[in-house]
PDB file of N, CA and C in Angstrom:
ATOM      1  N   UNK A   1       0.848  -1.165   0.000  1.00  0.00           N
ATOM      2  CA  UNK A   1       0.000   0.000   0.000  1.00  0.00           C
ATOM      3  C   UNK A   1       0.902   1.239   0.000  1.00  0.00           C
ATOM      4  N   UNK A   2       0.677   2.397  -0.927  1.00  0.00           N
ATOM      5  CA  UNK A   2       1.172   3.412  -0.886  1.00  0.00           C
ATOM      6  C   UNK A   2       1.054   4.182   0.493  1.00  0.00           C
ATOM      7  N   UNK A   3       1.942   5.277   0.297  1.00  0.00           N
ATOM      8  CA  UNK A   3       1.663   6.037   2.217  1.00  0.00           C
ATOM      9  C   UNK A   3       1.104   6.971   1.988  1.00  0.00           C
ATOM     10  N   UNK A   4      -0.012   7.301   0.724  1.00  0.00           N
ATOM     11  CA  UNK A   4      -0.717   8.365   1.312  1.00  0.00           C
ATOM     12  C   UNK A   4      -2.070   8.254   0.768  1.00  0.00           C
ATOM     13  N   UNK A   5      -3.356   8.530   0.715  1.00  0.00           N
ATOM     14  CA  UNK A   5      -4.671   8.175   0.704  1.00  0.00           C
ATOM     15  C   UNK A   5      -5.146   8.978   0.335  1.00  0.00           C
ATOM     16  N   UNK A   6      -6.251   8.658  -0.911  1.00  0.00           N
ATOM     17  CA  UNK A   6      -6.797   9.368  -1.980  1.00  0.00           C
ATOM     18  C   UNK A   6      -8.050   9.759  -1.317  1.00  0.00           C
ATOM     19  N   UNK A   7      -8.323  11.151  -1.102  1.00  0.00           N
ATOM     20  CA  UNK A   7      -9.603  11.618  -0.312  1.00  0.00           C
ATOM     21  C   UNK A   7     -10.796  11.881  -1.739  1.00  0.00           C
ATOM     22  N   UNK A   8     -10.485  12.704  -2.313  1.00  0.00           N
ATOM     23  CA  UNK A   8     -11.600  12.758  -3.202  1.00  0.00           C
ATOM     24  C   UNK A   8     -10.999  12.593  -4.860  1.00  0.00           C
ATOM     25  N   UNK A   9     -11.420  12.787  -5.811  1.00  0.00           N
ATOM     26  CA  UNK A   9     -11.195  12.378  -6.920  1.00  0.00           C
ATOM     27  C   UNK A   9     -12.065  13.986  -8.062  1.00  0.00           C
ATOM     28  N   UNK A  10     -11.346  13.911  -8.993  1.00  0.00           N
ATOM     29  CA  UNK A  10     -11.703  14.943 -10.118  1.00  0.00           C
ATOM     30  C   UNK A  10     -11.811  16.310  -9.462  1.00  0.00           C
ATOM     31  N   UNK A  11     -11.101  16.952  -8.641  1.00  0.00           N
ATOM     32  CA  UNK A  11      -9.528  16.856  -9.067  1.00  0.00           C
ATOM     33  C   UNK A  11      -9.139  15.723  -7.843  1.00  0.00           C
ATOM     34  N   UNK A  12      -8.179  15.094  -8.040  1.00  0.00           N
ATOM     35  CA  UNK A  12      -7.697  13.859  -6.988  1.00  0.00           C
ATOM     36  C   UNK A  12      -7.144  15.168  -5.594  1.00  0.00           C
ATOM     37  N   UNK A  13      -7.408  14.565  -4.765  1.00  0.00           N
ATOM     38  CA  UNK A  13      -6.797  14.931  -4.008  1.00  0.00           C
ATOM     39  C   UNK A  13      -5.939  13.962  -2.395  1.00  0.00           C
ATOM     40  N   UNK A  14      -4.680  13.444  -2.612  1.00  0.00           N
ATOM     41  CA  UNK A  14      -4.047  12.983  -2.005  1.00  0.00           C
ATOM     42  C   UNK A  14      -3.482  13.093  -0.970  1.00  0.00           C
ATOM     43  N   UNK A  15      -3.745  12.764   0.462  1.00  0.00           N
ATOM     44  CA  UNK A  15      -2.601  13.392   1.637  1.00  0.00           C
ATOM     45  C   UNK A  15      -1.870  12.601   2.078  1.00  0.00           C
ATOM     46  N   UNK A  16      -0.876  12.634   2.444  1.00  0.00           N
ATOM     47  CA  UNK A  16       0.079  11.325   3.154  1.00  0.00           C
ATOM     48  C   UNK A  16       0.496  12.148   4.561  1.00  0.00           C
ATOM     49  N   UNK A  17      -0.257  11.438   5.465  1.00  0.00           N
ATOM     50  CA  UNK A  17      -0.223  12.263   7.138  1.00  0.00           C
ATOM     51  C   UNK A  17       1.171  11.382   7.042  1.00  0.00           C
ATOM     52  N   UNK A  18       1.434  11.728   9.140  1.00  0.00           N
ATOM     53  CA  UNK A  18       2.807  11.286   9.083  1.00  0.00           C
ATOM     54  C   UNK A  18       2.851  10.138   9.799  1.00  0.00           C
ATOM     55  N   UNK A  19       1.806   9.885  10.633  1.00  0.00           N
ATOM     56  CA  UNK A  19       1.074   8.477  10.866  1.00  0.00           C
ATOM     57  C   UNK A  19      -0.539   8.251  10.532  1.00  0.00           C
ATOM     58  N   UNK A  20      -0.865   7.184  10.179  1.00  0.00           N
ATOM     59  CA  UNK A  20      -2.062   6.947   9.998  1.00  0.00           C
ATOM     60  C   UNK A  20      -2.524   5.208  10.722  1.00  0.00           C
ATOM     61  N   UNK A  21      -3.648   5.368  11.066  1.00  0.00           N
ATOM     62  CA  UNK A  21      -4.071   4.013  11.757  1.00  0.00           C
ATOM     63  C   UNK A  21      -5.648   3.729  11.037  1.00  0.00           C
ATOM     64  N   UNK A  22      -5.524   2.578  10.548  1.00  0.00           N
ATOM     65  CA  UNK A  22      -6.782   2.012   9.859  1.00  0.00           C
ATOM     66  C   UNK A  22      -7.144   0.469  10.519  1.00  0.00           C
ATOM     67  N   UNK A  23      -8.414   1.442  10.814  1.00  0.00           N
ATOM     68  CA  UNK A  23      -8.793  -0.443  11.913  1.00  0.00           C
ATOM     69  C   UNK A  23      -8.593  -1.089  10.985  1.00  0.00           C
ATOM     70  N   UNK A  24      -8.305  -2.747  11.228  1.00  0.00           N
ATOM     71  CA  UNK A  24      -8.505  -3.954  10.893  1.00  0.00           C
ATOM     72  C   UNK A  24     -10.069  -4.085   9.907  1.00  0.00           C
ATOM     73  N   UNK A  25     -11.278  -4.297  10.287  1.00  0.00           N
ATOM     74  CA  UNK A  25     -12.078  -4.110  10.155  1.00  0.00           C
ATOM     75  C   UNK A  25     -12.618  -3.393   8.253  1.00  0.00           C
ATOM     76  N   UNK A  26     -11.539  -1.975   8.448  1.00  0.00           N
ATOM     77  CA  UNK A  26     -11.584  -1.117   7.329  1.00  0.00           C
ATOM     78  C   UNK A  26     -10.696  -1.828   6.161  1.00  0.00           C
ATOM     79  N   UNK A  27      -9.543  -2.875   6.441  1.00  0.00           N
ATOM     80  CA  UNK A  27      -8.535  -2.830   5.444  1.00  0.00           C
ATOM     81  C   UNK A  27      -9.383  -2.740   4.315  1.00  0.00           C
ATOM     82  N   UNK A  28      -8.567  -2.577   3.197  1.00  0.00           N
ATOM     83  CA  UNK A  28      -8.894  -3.078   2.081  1.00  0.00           C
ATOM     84  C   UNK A  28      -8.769  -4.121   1.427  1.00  0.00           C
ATOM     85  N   UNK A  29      -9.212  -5.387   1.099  1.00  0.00           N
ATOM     86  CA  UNK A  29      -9.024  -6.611   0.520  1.00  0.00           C
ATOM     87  C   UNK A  29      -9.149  -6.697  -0.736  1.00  0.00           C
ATOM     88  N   UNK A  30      -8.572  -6.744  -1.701  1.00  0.00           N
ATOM     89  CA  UNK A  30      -7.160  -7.247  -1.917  1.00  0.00           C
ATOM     90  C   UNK A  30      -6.295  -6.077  -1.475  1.00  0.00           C
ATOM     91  N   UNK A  31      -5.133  -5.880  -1.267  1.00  0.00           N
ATOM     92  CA  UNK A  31      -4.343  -4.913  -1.108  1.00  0.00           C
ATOM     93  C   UNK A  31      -4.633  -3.900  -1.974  1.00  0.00           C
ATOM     94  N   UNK A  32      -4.780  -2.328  -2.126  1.00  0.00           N
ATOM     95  CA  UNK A  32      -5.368  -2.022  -3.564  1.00  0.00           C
ATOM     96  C   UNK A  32      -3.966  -1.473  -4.223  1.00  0.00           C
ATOM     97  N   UNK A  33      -4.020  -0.972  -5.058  1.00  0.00           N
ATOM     98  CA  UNK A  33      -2.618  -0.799  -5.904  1.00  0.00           C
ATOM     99  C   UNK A  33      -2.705   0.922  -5.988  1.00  0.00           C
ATOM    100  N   UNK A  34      -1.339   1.496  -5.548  1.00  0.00           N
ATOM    101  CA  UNK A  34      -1.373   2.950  -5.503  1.00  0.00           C
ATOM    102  C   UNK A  34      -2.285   3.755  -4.268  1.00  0.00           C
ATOM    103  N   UNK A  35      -2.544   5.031  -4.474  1.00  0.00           N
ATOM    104  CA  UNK A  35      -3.200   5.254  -3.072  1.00  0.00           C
ATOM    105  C   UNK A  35      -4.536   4.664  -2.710  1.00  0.00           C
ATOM    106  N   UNK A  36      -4.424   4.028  -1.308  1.00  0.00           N
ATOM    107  CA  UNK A  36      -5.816   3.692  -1.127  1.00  0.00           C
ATOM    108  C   UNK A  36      -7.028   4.675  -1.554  1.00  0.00           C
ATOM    109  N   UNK A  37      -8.234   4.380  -1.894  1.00  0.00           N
ATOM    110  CA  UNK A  37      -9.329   5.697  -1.364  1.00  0.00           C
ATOM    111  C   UNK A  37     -10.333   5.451  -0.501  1.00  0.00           C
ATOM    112  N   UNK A  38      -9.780   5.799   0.419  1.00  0.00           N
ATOM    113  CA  UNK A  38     -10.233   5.589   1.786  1.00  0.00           C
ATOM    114  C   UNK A  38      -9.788   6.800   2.856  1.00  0.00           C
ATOM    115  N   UNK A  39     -10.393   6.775   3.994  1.00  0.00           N
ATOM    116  CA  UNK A  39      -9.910   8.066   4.920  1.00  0.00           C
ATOM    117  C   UNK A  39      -9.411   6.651   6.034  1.00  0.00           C
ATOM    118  N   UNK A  40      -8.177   7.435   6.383  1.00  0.00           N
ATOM    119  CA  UNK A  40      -8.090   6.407   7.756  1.00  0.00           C
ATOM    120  C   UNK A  40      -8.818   6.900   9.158  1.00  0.00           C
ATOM    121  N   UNK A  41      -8.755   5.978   9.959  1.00  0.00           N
ATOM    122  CA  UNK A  41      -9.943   6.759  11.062  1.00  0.00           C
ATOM    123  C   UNK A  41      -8.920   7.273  12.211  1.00  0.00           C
ATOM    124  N   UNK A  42      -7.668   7.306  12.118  1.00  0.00           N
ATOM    125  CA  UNK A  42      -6.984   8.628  12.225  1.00  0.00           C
ATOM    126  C   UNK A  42      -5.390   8.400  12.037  1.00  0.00           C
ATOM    127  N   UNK A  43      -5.072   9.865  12.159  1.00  0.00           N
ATOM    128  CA  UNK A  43      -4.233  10.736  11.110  1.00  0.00           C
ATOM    129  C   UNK A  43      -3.748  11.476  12.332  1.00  0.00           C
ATOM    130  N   UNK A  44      -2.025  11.687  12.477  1.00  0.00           N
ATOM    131  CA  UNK A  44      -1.356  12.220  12.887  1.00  0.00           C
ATOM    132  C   UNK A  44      -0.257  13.247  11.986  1.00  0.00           C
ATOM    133  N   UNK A  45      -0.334  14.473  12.384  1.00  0.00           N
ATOM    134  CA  UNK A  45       0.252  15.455  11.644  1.00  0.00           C
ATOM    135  C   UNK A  45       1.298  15.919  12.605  1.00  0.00           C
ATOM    136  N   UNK A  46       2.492  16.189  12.239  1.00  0.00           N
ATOM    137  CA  UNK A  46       3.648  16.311  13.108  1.00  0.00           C
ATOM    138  C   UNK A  46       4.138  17.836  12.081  1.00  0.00           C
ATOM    139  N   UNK A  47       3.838  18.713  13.661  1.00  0.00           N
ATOM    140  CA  UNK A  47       4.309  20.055  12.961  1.00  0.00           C
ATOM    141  C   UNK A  47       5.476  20.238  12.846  1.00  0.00           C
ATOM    142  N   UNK A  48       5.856  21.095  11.498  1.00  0.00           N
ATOM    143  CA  UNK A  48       7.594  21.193  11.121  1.00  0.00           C
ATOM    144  C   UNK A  48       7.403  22.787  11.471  1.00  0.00           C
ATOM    145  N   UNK A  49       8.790  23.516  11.913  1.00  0.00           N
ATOM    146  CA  UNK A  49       8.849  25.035  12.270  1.00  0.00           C
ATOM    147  C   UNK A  49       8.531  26.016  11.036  1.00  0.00           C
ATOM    148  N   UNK A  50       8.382  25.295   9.505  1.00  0.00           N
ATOM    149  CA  UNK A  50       7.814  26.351   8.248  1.00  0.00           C
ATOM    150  C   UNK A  50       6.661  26.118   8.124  1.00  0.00           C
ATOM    151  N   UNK A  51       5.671  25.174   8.903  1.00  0.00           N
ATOM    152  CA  UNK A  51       4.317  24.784   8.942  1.00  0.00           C
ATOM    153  C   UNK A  51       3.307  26.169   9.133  1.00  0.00           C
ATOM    154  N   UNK A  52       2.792  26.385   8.173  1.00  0.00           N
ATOM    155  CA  UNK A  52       1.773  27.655   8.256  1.00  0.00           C
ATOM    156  C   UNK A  52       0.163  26.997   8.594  1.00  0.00           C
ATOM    157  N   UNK A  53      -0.115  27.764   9.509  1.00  0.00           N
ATOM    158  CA  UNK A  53      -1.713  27.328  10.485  1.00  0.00           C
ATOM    159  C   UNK A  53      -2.357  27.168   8.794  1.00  0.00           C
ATOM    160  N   UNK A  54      -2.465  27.995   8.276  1.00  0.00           N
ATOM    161  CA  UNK A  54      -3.891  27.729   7.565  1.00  0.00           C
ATOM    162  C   UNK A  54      -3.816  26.676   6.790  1.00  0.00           C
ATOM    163  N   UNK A  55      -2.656  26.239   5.811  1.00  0.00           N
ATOM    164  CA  UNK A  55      -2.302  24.885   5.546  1.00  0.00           C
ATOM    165  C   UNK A  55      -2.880  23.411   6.495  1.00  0.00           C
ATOM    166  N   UNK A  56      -2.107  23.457   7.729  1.00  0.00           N
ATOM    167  CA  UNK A  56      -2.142  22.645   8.526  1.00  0.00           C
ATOM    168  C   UNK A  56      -4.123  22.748   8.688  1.00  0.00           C
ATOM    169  N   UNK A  57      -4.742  23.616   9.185  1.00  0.00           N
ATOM    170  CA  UNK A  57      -6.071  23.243   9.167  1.00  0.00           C
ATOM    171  C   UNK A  57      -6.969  23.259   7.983  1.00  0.00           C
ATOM    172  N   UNK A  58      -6.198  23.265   6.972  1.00  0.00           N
ATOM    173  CA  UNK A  58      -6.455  22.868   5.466  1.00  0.00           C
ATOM    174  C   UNK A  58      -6.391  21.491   5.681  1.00  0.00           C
ATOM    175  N   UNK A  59      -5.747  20.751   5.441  1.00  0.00           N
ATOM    176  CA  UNK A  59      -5.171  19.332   5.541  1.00  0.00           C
ATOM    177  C   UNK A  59      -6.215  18.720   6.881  1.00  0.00           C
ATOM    178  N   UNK A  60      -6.411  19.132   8.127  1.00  0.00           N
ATOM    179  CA  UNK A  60      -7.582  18.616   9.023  1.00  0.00           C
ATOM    180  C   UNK A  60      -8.413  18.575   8.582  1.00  0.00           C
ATOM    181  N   UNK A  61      -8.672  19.909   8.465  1.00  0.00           N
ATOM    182  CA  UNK A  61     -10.513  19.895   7.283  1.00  0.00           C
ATOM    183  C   UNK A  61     -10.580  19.166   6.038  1.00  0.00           C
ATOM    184  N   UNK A  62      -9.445  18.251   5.369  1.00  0.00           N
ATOM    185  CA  UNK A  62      -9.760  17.488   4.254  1.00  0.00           C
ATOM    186  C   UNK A  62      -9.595  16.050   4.749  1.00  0.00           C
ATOM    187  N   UNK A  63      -9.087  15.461   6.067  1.00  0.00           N
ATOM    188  CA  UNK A  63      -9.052  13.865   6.575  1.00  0.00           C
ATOM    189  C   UNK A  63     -10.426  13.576   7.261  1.00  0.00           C
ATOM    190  N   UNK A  64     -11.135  15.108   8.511  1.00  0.00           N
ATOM    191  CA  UNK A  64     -12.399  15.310   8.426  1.00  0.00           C
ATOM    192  C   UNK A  64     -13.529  14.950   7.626  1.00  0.00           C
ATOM    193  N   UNK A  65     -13.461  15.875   6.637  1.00  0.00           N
ATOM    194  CA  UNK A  65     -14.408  15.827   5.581  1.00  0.00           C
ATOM    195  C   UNK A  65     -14.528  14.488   4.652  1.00  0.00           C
ATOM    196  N   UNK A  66     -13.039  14.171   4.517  1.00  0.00           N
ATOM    197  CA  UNK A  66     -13.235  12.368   4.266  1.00  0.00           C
ATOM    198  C   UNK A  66     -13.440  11.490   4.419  1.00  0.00           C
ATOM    199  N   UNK A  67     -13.487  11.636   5.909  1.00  0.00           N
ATOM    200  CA  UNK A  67     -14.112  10.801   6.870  1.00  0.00           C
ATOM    201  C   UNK A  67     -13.063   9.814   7.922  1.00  0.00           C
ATOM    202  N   UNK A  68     -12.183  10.928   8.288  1.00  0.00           N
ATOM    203  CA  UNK A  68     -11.184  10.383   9.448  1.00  0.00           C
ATOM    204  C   UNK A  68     -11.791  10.797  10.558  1.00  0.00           C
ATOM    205  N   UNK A  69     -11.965  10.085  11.354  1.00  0.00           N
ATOM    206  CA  UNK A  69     -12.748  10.321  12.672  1.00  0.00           C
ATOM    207  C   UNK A  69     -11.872  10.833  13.818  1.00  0.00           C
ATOM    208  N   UNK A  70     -10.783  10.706  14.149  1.00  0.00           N
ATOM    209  CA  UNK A  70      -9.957  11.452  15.021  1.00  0.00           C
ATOM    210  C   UNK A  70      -8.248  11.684  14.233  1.00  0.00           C
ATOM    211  N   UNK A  71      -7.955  13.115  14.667  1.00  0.00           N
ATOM    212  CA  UNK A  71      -6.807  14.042  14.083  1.00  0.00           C
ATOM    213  C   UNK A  71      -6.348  14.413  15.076  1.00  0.00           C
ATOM    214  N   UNK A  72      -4.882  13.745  15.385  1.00  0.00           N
ATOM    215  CA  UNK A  72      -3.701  14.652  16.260  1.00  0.00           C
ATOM    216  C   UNK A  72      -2.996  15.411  15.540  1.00  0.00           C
ATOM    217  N   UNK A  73      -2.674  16.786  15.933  1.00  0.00           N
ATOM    218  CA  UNK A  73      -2.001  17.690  15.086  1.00  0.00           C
ATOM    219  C   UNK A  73      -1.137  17.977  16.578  1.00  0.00           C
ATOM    220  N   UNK A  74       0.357  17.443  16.105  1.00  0.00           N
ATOM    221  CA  UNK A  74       1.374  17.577  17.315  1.00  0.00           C
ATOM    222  C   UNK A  74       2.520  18.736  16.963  1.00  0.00           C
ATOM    223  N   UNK A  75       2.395  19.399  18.099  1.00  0.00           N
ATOM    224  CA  UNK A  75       3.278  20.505  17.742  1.00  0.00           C
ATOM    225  C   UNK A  75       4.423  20.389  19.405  1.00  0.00           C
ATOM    226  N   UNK A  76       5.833  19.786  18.512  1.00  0.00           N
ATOM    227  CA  UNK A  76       6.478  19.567  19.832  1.00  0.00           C
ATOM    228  C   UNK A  76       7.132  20.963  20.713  1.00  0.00           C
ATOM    229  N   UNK A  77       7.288  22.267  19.533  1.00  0.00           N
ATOM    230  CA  UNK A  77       7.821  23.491  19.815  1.00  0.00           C
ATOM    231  C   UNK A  77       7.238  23.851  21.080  1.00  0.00           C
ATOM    232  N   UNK A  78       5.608  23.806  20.919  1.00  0.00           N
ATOM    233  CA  UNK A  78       4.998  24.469  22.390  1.00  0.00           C
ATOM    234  C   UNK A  78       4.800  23.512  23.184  1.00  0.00           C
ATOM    235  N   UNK A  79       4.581  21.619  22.566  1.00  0.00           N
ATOM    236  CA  UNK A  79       5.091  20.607  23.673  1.00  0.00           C
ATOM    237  C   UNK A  79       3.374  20.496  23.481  1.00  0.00           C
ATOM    238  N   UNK A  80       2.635  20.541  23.057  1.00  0.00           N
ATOM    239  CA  UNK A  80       1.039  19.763  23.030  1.00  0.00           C
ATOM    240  C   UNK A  80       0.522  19.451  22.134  1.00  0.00           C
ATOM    241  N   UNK A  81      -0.496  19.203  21.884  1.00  0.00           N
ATOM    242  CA  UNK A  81      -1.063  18.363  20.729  1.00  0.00           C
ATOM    243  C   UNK A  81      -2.605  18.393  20.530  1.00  0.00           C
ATOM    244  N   UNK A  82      -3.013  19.471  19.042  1.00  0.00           N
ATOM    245  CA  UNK A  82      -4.408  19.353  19.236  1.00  0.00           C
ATOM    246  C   UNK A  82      -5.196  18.286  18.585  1.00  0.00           C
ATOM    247  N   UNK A  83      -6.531  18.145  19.300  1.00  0.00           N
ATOM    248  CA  UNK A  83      -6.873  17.110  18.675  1.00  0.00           C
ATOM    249  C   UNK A  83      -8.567  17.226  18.206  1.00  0.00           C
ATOM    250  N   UNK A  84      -8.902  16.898  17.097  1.00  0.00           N
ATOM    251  CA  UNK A  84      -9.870  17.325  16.000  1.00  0.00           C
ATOM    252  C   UNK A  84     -10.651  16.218  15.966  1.00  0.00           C
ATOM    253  N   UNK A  85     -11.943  16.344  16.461  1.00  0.00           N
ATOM    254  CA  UNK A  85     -12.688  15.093  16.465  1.00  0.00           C
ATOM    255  C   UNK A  85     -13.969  15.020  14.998  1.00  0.00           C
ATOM    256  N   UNK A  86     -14.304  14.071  14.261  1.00  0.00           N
ATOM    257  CA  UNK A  86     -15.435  14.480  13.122  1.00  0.00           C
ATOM    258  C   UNK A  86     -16.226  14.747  13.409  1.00  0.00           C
ATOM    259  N   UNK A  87     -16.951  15.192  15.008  1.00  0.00           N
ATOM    260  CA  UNK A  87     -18.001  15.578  15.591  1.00  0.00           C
ATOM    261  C   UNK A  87     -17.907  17.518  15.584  1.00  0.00           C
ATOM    262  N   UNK A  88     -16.705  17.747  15.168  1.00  0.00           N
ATOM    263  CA  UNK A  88     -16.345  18.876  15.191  1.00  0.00           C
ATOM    264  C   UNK A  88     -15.900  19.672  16.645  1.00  0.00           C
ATOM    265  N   UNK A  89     -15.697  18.610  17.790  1.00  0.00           N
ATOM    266  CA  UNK A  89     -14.511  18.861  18.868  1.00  0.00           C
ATOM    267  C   UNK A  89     -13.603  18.794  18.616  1.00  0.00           C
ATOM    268  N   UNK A  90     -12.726  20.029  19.355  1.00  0.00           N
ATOM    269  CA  UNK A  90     -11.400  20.156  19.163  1.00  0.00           C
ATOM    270  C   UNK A  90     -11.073  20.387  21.236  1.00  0.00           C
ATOM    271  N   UNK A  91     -10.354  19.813  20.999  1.00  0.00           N
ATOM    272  CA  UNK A  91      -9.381  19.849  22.570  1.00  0.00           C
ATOM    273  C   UNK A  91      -7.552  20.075  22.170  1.00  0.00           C
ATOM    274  N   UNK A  92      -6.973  20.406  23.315  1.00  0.00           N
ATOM    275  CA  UNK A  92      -5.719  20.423  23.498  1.00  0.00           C
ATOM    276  C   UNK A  92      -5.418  19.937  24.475  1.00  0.00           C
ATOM    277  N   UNK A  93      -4.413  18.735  24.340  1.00  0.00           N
ATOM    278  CA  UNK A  93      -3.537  17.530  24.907  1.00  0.00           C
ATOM    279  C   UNK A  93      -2.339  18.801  25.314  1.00  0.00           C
ATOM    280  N   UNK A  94      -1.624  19.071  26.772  1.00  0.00           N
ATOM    281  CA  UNK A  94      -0.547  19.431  26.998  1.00  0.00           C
ATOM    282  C   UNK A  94       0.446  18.192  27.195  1.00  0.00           C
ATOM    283  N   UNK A  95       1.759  18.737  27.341  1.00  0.00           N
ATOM    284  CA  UNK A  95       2.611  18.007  28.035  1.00  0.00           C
ATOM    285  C   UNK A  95       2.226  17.047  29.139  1.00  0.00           C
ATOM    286  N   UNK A  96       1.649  17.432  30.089  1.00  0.00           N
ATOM    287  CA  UNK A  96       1.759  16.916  31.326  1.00  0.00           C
ATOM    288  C   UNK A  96       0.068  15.845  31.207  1.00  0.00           C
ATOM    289  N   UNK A  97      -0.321  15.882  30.040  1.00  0.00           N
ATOM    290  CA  UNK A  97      -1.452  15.180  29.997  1.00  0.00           C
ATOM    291  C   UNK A  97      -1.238  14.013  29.296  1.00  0.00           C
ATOM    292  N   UNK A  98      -2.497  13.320  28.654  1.00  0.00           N
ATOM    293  CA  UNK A  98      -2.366  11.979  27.776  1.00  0.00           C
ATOM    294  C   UNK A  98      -3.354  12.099  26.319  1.00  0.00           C
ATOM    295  N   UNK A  99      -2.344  11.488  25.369  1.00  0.00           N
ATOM    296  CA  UNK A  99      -3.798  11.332  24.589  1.00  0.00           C
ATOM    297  C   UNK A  99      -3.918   9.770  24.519  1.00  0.00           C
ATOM    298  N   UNK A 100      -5.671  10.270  23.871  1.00  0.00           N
ATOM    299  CA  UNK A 100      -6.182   8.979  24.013  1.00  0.00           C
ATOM    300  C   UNK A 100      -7.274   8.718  22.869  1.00  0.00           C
ATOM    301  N   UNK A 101      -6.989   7.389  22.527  1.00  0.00           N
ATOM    302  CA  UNK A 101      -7.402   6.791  21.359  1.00  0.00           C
ATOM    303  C   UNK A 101      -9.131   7.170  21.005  1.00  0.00           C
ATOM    304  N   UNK A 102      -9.538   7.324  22.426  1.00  0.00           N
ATOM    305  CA  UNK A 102     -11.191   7.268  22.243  1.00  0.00           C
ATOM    306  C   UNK A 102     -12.044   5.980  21.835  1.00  0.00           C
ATOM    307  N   UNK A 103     -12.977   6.643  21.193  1.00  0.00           N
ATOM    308  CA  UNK A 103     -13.910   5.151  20.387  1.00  0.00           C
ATOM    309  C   UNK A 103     -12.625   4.602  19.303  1.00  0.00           C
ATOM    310  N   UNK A 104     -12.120   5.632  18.549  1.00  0.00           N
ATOM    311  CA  UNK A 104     -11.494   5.058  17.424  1.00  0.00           C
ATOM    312  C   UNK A 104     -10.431   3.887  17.604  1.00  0.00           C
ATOM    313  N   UNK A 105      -9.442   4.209  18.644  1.00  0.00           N
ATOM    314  CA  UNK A 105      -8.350   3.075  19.419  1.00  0.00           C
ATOM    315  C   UNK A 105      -8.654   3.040  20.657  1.00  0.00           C
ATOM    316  N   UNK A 106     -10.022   2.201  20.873  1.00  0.00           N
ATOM    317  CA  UNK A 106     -10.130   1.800  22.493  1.00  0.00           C
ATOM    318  C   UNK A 106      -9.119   1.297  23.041  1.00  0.00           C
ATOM    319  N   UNK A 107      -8.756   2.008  24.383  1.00  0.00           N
ATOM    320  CA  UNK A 107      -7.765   1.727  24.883  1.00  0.00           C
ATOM    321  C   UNK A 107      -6.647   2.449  24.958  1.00  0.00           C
ATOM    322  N   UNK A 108      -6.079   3.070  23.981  1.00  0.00           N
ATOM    323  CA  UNK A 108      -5.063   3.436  23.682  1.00  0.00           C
ATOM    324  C   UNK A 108      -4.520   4.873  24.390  1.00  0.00           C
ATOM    325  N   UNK A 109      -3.792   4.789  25.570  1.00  0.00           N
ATOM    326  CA  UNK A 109      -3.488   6.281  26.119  1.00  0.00           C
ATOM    327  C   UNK A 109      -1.502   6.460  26.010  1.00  0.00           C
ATOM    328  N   UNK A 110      -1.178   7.475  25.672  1.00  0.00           N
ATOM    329  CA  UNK A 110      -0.003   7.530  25.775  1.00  0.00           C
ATOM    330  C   UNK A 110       0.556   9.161  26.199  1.00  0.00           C
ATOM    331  N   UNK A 111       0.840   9.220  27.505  1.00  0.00           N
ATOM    332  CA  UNK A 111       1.634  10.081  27.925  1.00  0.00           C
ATOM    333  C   UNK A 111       2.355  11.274  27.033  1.00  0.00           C
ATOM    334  N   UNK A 112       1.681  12.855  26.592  1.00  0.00           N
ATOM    335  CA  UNK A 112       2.559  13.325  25.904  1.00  0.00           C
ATOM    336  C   UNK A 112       4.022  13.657  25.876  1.00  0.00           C
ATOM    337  N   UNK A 113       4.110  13.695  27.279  1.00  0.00           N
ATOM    338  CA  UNK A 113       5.622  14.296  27.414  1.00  0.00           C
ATOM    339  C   UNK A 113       6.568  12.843  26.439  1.00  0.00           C
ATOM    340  N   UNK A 114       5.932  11.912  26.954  1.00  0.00           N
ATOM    341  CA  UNK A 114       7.239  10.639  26.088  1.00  0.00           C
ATOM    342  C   UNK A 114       7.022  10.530  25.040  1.00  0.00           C
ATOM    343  N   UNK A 115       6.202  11.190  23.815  1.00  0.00           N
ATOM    344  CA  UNK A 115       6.672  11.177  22.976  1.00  0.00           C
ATOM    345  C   UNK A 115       7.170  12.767  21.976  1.00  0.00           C
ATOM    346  N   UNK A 116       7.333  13.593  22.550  1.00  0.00           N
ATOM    347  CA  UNK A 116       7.272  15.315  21.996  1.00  0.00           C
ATOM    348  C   UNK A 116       8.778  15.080  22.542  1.00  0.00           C
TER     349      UNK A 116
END
């Protein structure tokens, strides 16, 4: 599978986050060839220091609208991590907090400071 996922088509439009997690459940069978088209049900964006906001919530509003159900957008400069739900919640994860998978990765909590 290619690493980045075809959201809409005519004009194509392609994103390759910098992690992505696709339940089991969603794969695609057979493997498909080139970008999937599919939204994964979530998408991690790892901010770089030339990263311009409106870009970056360009790119949320198109894994959203495709139908990614939860978006970490990690910014290690200020040390937190926001997070974009398809319900149209948004929260901020600090340092000293956790994120957590929710419905999408039951279970799943991981300490921000260990990984920023």
């Amino acid at each position: 599978m290619e690493s980045g996922f075809k959201l809409t088509s005519n004009p194509d439009t392609v994103r390759g986050p910098d992690i992505a997690f696709i339940s089991q459940s969603r794969l695609p069978e057979p493997e498909p060839v080139g970008y999937p088209a599919l939204a994964p049900d979530l998408v991690v964006e790892i901010l770089s220091p030339g990263d311009r906001p409106g870009e970056v919530l360009g790119k949320v509003a198109d894994w959203l609208s495709a139908g990614t159900r939860l978006v970490w957008v990690m910014d290690p400069e200020r040390r937190l991590a926001r997070v974009y739900r398809a319900d149209g919640a948004e929260t901020i994860v600090t340092a000293a907090q956790a994120l957590q998978g929710e419905d999408v990765v039951p279970g799943f909590v991981c300490p921000l400071a260990t990984i920023l």
